[in-house]
C-alpha atoms as a PDB file:
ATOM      1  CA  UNK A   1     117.553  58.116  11.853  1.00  0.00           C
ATOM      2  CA  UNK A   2     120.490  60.755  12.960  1.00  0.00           C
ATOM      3  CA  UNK A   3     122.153  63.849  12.016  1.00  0.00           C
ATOM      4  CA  UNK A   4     125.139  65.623  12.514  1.00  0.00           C
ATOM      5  CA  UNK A   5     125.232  69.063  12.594  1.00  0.00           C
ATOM      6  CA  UNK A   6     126.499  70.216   9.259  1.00  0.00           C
ATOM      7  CA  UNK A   7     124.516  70.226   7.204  1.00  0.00           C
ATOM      8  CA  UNK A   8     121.865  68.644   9.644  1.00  0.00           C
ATOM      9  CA  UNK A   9     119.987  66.743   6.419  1.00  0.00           C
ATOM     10  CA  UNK A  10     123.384  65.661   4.763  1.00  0.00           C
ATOM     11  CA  UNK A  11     123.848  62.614   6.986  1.00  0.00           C
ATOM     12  CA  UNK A  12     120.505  61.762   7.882  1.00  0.00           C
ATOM     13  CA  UNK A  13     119.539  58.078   6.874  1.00  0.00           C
ATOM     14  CA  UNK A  14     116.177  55.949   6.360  1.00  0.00           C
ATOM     15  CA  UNK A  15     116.168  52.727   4.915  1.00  0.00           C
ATOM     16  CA  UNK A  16     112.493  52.132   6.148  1.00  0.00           C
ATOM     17  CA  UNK A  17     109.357  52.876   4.256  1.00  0.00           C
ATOM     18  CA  UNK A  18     107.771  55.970   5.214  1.00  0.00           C
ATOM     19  CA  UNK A  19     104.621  54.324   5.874  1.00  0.00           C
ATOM     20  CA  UNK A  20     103.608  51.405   7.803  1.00  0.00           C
ATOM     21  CA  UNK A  21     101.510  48.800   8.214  1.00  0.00           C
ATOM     22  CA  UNK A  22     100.746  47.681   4.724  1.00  0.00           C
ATOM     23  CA  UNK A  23     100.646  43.870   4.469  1.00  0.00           C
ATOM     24  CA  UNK A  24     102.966  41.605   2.740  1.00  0.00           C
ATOM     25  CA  UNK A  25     102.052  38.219   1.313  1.00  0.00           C
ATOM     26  CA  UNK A  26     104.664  35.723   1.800  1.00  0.00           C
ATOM     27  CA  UNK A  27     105.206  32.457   1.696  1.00  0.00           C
ATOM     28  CA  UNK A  28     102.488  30.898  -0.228  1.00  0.00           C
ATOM     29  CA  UNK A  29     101.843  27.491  -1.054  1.00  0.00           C
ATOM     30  CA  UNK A  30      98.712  25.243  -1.666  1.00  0.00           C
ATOM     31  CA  UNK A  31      98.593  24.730   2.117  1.00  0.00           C
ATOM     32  CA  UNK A  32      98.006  28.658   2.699  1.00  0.00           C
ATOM     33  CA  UNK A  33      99.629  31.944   2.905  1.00  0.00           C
ATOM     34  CA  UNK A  34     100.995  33.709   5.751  1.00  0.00           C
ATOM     35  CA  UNK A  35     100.710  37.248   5.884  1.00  0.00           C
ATOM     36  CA  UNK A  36     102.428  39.593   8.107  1.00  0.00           C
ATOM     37  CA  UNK A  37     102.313  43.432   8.963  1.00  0.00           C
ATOM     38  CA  UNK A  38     105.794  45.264  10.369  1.00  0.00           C
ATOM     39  CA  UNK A  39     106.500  48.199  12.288  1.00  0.00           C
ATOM     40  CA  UNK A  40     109.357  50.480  11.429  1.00  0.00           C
ATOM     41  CA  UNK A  41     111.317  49.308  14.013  1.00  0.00           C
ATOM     42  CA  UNK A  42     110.947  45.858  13.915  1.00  0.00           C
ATOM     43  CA  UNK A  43     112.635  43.583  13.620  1.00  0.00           C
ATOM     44  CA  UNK A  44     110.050  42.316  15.834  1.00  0.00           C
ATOM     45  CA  UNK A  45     107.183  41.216  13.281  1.00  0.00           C
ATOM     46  CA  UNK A  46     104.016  41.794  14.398  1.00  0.00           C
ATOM     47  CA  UNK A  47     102.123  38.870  12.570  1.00  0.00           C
ATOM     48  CA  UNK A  48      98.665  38.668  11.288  1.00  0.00           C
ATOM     49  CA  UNK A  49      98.204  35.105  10.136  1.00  0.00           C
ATOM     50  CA  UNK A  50      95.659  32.871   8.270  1.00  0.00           C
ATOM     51  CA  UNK A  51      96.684  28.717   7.597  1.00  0.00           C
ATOM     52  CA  UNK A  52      94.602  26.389   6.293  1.00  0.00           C
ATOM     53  CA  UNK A  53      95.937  22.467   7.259  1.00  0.00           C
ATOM     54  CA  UNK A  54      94.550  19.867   5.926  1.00  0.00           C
ATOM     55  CA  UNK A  55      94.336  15.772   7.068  1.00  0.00           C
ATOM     56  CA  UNK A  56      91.499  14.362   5.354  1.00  0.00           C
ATOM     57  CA  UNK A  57      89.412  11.024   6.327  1.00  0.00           C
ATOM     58  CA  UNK A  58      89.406  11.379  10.160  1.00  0.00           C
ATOM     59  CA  UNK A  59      87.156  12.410  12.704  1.00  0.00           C
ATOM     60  CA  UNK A  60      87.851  15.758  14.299  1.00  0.00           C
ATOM     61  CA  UNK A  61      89.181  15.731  18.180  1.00  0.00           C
ATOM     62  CA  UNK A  62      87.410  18.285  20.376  1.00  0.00           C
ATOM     63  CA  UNK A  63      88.111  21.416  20.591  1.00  0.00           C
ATOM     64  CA  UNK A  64      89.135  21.223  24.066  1.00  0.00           C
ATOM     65  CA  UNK A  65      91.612  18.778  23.181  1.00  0.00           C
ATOM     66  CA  UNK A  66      93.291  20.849  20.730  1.00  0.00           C
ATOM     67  CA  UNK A  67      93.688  23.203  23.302  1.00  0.00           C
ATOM     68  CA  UNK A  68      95.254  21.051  25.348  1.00  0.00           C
ATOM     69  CA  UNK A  69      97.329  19.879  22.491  1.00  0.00           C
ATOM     70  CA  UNK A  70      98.124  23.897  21.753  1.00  0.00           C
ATOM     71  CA  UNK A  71      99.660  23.515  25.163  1.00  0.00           C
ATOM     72  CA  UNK A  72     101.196  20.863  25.399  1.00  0.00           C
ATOM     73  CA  UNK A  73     103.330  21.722  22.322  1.00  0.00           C
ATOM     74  CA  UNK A  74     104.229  25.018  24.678  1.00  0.00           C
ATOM     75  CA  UNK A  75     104.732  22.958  27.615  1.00  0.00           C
ATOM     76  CA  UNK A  76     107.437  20.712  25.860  1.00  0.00           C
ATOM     77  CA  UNK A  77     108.645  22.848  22.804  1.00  0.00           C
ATOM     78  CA  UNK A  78     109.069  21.922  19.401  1.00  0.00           C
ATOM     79  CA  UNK A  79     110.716  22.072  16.123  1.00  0.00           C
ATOM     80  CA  UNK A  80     114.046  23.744  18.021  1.00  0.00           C
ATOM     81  CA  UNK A  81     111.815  26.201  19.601  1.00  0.00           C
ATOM     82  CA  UNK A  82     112.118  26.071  23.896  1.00  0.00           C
ATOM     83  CA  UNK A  83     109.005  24.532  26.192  1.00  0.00           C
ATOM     84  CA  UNK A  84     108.057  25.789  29.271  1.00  0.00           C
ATOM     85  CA  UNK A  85     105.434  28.820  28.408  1.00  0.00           C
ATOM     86  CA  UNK A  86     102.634  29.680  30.182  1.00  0.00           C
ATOM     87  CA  UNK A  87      99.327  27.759  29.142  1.00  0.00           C
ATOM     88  CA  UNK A  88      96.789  29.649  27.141  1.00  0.00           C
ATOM     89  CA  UNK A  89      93.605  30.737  28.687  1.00  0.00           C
ATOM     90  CA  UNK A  90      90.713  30.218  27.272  1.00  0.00           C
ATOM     91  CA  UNK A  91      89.156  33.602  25.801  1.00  0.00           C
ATOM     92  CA  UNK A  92      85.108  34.248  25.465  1.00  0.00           C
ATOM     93  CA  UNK A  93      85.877  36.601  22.800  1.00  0.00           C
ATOM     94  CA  UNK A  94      88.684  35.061  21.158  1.00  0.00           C
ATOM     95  CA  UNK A  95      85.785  32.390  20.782  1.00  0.00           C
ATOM     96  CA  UNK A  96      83.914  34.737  18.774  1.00  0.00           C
ATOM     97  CA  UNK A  97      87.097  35.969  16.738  1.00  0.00           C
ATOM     98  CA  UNK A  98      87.384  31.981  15.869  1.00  0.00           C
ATOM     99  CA  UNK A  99      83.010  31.561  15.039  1.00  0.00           C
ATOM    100  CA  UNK A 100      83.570  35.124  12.807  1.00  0.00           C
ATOM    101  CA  UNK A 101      86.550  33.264  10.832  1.00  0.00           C
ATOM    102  CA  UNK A 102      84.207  29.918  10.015  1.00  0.00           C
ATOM    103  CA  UNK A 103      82.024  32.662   8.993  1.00  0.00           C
ATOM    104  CA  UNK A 104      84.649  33.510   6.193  1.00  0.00           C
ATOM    105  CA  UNK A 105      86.624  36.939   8.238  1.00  0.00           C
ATOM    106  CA  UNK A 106      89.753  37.679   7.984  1.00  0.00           C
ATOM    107  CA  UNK A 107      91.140  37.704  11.451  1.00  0.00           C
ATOM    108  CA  UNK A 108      91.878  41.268  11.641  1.00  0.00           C
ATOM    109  CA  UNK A 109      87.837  41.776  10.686  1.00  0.00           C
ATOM    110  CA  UNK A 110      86.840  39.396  12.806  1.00  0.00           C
ATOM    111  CA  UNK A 111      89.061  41.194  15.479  1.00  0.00           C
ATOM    112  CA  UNK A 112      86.992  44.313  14.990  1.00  0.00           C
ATOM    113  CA  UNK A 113      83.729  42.277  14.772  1.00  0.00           C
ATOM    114  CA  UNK A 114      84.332  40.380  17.904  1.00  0.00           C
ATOM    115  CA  UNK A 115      85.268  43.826  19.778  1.00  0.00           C
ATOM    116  CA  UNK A 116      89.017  42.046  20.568  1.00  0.00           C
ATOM    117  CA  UNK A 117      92.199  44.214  20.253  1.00  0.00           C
ATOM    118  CA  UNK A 118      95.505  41.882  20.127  1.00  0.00           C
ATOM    119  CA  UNK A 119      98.796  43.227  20.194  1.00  0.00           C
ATOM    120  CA  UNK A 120      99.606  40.170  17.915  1.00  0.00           C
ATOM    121  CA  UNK A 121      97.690  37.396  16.592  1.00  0.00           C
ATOM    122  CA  UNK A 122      97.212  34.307  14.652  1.00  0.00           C
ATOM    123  CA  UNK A 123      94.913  32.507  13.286  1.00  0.00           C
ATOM    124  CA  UNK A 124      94.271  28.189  11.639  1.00  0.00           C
ATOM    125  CA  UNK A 125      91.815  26.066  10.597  1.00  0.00           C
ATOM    126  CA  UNK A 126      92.045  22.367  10.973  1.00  0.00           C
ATOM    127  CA  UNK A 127      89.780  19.613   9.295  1.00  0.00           C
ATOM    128  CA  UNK A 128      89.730  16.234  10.026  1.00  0.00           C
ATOM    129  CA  UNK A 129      92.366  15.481  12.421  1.00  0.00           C
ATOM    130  CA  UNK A 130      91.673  12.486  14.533  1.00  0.00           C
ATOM    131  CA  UNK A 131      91.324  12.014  18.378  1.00  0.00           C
ATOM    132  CA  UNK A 132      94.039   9.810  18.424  1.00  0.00           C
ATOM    133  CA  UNK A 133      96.933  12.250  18.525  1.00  0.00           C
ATOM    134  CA  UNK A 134      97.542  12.989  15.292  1.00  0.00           C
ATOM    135  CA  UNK A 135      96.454  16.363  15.870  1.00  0.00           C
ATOM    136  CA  UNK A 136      99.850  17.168  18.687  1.00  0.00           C
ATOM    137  CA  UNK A 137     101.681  16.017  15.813  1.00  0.00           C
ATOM    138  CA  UNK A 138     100.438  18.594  13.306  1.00  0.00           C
ATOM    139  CA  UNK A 139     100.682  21.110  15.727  1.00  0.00           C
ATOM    140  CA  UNK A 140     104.112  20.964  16.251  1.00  0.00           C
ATOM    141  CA  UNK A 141     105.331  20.442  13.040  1.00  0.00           C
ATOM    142  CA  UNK A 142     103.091  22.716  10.763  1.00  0.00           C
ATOM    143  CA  UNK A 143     102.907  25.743  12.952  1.00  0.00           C
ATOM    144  CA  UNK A 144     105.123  25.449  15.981  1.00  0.00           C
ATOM    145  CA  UNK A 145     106.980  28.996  16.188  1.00  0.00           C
ATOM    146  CA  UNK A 146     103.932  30.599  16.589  1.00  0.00           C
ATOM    147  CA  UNK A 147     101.480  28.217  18.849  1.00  0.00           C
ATOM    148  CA  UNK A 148     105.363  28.574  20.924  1.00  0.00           C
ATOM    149  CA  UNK A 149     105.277  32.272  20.744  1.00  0.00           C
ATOM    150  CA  UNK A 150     105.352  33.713  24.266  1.00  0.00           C
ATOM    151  CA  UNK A 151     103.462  36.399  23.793  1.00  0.00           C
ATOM    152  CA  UNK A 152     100.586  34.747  22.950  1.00  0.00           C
ATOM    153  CA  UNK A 153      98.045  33.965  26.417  1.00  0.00           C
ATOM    154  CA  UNK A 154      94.700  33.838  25.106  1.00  0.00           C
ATOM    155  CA  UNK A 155      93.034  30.936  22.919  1.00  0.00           C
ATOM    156  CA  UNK A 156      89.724  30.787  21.266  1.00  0.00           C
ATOM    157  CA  UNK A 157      87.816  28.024  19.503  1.00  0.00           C
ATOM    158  CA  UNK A 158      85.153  27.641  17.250  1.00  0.00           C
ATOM    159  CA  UNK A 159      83.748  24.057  15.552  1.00  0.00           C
ATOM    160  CA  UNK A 160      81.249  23.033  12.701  1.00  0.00           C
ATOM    161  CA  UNK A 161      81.148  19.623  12.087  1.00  0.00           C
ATOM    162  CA  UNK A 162      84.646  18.514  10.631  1.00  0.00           C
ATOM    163  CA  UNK A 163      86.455  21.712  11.598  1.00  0.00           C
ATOM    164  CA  UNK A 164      87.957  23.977  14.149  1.00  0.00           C
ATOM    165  CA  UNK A 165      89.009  27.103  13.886  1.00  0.00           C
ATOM    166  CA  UNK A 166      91.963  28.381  16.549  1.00  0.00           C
ATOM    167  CA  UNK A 167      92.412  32.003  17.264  1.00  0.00           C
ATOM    168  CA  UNK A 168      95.916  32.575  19.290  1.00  0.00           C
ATOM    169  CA  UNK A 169      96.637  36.473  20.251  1.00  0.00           C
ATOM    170  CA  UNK A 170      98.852  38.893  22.725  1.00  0.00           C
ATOM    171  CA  UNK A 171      96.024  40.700  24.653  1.00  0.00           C
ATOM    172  CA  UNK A 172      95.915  44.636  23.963  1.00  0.00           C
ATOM    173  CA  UNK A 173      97.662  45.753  27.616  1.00  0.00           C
ATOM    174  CA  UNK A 174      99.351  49.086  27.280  1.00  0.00           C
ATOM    175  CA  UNK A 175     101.514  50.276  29.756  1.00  0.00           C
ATOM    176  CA  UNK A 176      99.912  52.485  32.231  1.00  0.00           C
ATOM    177  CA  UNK A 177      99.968  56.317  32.077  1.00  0.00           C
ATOM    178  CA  UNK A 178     101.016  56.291  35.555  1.00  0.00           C
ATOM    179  CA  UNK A 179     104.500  54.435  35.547  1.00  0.00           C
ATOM    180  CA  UNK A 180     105.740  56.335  32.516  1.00  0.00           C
ATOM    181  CA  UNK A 181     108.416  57.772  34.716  1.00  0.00           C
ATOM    182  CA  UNK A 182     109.617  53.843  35.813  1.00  0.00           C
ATOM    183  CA  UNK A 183     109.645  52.762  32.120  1.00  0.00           C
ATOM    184  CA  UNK A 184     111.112  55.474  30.714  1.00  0.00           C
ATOM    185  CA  UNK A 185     113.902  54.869  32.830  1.00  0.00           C
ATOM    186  CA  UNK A 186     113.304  50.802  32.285  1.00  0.00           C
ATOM    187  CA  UNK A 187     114.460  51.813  28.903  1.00  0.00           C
ATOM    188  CA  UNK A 188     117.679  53.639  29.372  1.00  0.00           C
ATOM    189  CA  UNK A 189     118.407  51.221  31.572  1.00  0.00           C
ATOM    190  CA  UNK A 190     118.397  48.573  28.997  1.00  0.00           C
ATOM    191  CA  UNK A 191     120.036  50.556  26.933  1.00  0.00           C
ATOM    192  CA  UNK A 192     123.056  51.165  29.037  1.00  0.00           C
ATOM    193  CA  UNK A 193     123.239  47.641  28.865  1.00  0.00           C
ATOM    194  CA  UNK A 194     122.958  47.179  25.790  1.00  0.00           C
ATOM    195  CA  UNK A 195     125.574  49.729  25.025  1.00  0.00           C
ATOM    196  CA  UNK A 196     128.033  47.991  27.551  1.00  0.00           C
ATOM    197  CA  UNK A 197     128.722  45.171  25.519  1.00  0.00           C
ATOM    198  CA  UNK A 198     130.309  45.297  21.757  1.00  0.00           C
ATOM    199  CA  UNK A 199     127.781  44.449  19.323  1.00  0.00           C
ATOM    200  CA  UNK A 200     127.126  44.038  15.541  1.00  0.00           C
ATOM    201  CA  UNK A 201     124.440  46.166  13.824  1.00  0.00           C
ATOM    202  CA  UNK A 202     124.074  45.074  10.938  1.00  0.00           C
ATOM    203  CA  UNK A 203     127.522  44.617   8.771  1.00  0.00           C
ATOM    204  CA  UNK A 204     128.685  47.713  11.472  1.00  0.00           C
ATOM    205  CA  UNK A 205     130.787  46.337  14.757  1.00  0.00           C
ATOM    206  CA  UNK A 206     130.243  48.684  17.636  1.00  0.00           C
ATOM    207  CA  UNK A 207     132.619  48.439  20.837  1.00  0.00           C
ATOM    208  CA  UNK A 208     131.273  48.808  24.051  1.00  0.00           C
ATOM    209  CA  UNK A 209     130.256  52.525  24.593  1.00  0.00           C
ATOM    210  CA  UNK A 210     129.954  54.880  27.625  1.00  0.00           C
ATOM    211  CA  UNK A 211     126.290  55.203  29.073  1.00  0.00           C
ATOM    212  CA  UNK A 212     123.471  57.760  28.387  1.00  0.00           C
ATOM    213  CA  UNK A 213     122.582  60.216  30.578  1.00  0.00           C
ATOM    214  CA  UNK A 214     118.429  60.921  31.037  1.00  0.00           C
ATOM    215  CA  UNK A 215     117.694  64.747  29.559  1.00  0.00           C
ATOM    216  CA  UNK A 216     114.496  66.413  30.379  1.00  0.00           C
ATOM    217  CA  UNK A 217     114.533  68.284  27.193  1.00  0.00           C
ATOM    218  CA  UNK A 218     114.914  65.243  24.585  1.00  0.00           C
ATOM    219  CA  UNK A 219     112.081  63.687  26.922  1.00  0.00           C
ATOM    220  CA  UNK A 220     109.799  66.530  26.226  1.00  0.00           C
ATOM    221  CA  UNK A 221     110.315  66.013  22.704  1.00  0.00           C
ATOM    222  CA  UNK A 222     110.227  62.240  22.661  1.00  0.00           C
ATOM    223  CA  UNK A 223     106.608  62.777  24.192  1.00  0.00           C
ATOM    224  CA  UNK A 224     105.204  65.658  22.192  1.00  0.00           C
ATOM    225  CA  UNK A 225     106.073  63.549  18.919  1.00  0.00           C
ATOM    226  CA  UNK A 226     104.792  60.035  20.299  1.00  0.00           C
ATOM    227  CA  UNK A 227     101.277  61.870  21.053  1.00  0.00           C
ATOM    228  CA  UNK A 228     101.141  63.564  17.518  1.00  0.00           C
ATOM    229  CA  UNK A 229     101.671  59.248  16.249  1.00  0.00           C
ATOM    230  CA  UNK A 230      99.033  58.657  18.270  1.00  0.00           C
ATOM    231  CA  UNK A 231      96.766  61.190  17.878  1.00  0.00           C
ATOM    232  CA  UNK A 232      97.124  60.802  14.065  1.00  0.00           C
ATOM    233  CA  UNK A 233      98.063  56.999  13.857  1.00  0.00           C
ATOM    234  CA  UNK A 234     100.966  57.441  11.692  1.00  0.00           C
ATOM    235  CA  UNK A 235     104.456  55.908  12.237  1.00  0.00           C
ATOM    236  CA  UNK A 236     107.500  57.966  10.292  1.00  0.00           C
ATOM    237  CA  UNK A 237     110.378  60.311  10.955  1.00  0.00           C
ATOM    238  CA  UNK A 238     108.992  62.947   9.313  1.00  0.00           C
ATOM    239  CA  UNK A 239     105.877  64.505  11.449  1.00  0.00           C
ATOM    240  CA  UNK A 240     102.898  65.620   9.700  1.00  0.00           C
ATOM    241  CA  UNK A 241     104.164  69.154   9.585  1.00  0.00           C
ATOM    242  CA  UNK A 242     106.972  67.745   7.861  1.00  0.00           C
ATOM    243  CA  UNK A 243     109.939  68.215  10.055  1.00  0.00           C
ATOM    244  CA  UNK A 244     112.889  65.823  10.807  1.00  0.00           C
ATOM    245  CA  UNK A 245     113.971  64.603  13.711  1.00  0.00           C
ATOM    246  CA  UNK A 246     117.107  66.709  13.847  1.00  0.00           C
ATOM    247  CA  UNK A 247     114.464  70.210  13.188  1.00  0.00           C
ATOM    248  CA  UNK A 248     112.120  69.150  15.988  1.00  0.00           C
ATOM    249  CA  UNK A 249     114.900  68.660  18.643  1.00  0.00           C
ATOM    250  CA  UNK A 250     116.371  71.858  17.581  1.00  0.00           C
ATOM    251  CA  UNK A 251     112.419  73.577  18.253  1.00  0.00           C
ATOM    252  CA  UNK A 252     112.580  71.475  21.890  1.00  0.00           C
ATOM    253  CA  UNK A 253     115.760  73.718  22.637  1.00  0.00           C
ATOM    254  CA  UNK A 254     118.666  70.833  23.192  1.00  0.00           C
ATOM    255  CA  UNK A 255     121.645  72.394  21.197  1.00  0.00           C
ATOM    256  CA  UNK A 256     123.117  69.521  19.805  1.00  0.00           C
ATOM    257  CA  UNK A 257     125.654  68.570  17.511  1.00  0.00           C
ATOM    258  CA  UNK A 258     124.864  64.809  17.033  1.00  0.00           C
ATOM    259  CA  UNK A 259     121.170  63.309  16.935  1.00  0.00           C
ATOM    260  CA  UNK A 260     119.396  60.509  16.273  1.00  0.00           C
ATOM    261  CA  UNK A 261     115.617  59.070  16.733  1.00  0.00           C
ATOM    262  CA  UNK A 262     114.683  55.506  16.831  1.00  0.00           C
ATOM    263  CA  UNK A 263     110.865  54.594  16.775  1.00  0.00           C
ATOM    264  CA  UNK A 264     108.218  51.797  17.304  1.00  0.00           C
ATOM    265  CA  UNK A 265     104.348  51.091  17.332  1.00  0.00           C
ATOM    266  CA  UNK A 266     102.785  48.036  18.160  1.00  0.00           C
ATOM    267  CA  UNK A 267     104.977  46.999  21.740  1.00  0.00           C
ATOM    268  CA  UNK A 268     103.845  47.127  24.983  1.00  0.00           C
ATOM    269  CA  UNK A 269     107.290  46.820  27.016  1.00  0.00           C
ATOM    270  CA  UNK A 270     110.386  48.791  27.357  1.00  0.00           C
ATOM    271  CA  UNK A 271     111.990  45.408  26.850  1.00  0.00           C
ATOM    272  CA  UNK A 272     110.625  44.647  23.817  1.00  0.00           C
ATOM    273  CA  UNK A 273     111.227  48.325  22.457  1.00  0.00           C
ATOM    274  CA  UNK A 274     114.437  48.106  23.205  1.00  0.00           C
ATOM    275  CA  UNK A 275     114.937  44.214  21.407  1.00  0.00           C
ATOM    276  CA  UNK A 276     113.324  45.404  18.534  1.00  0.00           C
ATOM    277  CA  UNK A 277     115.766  48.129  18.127  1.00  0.00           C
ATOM    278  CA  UNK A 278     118.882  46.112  18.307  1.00  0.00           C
ATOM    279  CA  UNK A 279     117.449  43.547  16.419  1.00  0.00           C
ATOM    280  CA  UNK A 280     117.089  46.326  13.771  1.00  0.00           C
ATOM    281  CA  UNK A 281     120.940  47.593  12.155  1.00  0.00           C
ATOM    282  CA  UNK A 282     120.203  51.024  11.780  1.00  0.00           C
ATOM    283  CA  UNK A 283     117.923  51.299  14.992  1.00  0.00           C
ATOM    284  CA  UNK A 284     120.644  49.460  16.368  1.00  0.00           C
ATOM    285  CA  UNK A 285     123.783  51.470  15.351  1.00  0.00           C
ATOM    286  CA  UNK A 286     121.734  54.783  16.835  1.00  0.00           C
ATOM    287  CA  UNK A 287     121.912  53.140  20.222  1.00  0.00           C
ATOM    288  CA  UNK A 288     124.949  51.972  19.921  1.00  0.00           C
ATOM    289  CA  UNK A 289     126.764  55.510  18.495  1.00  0.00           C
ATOM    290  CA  UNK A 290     129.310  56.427  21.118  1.00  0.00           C
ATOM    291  CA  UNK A 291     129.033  59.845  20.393  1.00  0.00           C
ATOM    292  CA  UNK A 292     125.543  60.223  21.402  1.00  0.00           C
ATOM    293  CA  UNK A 293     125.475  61.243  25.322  1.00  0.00           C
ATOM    294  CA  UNK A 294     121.907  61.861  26.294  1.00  0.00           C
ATOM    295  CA  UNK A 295     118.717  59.730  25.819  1.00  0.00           C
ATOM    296  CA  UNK A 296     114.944  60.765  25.951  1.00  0.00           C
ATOM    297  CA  UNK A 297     112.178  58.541  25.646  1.00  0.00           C
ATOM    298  CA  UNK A 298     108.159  58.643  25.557  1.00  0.00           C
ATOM    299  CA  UNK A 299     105.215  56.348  24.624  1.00  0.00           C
ATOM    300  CA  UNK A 300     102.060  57.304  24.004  1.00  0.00           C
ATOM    301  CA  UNK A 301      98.239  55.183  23.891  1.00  0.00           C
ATOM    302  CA  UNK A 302      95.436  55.590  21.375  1.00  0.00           C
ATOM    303  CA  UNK A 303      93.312  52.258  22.276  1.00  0.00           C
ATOM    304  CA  UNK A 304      91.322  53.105  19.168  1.00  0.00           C
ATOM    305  CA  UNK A 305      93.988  52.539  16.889  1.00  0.00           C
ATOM    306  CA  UNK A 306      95.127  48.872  15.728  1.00  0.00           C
ATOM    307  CA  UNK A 307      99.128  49.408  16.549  1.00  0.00           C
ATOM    308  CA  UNK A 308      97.610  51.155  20.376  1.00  0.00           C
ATOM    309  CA  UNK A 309     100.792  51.842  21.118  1.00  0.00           C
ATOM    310  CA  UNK A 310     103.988  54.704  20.094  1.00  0.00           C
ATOM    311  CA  UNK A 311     107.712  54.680  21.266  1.00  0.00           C
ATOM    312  CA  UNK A 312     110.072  57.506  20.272  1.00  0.00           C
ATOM    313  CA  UNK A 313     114.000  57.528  21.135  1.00  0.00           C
ATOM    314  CA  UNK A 314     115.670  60.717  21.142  1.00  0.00           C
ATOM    315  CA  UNK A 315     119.556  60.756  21.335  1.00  0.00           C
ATOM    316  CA  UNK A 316     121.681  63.920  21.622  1.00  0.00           C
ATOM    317  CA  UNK A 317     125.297  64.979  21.694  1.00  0.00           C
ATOM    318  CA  UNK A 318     125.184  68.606  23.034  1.00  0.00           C
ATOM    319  CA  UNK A 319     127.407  71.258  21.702  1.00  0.00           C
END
């Protein structure tokens, strides 16, 4: 979202939802539905995932061996998608997320049953694959992107008879309170580089443009709003108190005649903050705007809460 200074609400823009974390069913067929939850920013989906796959008349491999499988389809890619990630370890309580989903859970109950927070996770049953291989096969070619998805480490397993159940997640890890200062500048680093090269946002082309500076006050105000997120687990450009962006700078004192916010829940690195913006056109086009000349930034943690997480970008143009 930005503004410019006359009227401040006149050219302010949203295309997102004002809420959050709603899921959306896509994608069904008879072999299963995927369903996925997004973050305003993103772009970068943060995916919640249940597949049933099917291969009738076979016995069932170990489980062990379909972890191995799991990783061997990261080891050597598939489907267009690159090898060489780092093997899964085996998780105790990803175990239990997988014995709570033969149980009949969805896997973001059996999340909260088996006391496991993921950043991102995914979930599949298999039933009779054999031992013979088979099972590599239908790995990589029914749900390669995400047993290839690099954020994933952890793997849990759970089998009854015929059937295993999988349980692939992105551990909860936060950044720390203490290197806020380092990743706060992580992120205008990254996104001096990112302005430094033309991009497209969207249908808008952007040419290179001239760096941010850091400003204390657009920090202060970056922080105060990604604590009130936290606090109240809510995502959205207007605050509780109803304010815009553009009102709650003016409150932090930075006199400004061009502003703009860019948000995000659910991420755990300045890196992937800062992809998920540009991957987003108008998150993109904020970071992008050559007029904009300052940059604060803040993230704040509530462990208790399923996104954990907060990022807000403040950009200024001073008077």
């Amino acid at each position: 979202m930005r503004a410019k200074n006359s009227p401040p609400s006149s050219s302010r823009r949203n295309s997102f939802p004002s809420r959050h974390g709603q899921p959306v069913v896509v994608n069904c067929s008879r072999s299963g539905c995927a369903v996925m939850w997004r973050t305003m920013t993103d772009p970068r989906i943060r995916c919640q995932i249940r597949l049933l796959l099917v291969a009738l008349l076979a016995p069932l491999a170990a489980a062990a061996d379909v972890i191995d499988y799991v990783n061997s389809v990261r080891r050597h890619g598939c489907g267009g998608h690159a090898g060489g990630l780092v093997p899964l370890r085996e998780s105790t309580r990803l175990d239990e997320v997988a014995r709570q989903l033969a149980q009949g859970a969805e896997l973001r109950a059996a999340q909260q049953l088996a006391g496991y927070h993921a950043a991102s996770a995914f979930s599949v049953q298999i039933s009779g694959v054999p031992p013979s291989g088979d099972v590599g096969r239908v790995i990589a070619r029914q749900y390669c992107e995400q047993s290839t998805n690099p954020a994933f480490r952890e793997i849990g397993t759970f089998q009854r008879g015929a059937d295993v159940w999988l349980a692939l997640a992105e551990p909860f890890a936060p950044p720390a309170v203490r290197d806020r200062a380092a990743i706060s500048r992580r992120v205008l680093e990254l996104t001096n580089e990112a302005r430094a090269r033309a991009r497209q946002c969207g249908s808008a082309y952007f040419e290179a443009a001239p760096p941010l500076a850091p400003n204390a006050i657009l920090e202060r105000a970056a922080a105060q709003y990604a604590r009130d997120m936290a606090t109240y687990g809510y995502m959205d450009h207007t605050g509780r108190d109803g304010s815009s962006p553009e009102e709650r700078i003016t409150r932090s004192g930075y006199r400004w005649r061009e502003t703009g916010e860019n948000l995000a829940s659910g991420i755990m690195t300045p890196e992937d903050a800062v992809a998920g913006w540009l991957r987003s056109p108008e998150h993109c086009a904020n970071l992008m705007d050559p007029a904009f000349r300052h940059m604060g930034v803040a993230y704040a943690v509530n462990p208790r809460l399923e996104a954990g997480v907060y990022w807000a970008q403040e950009f200024g143009t001073p008077r």
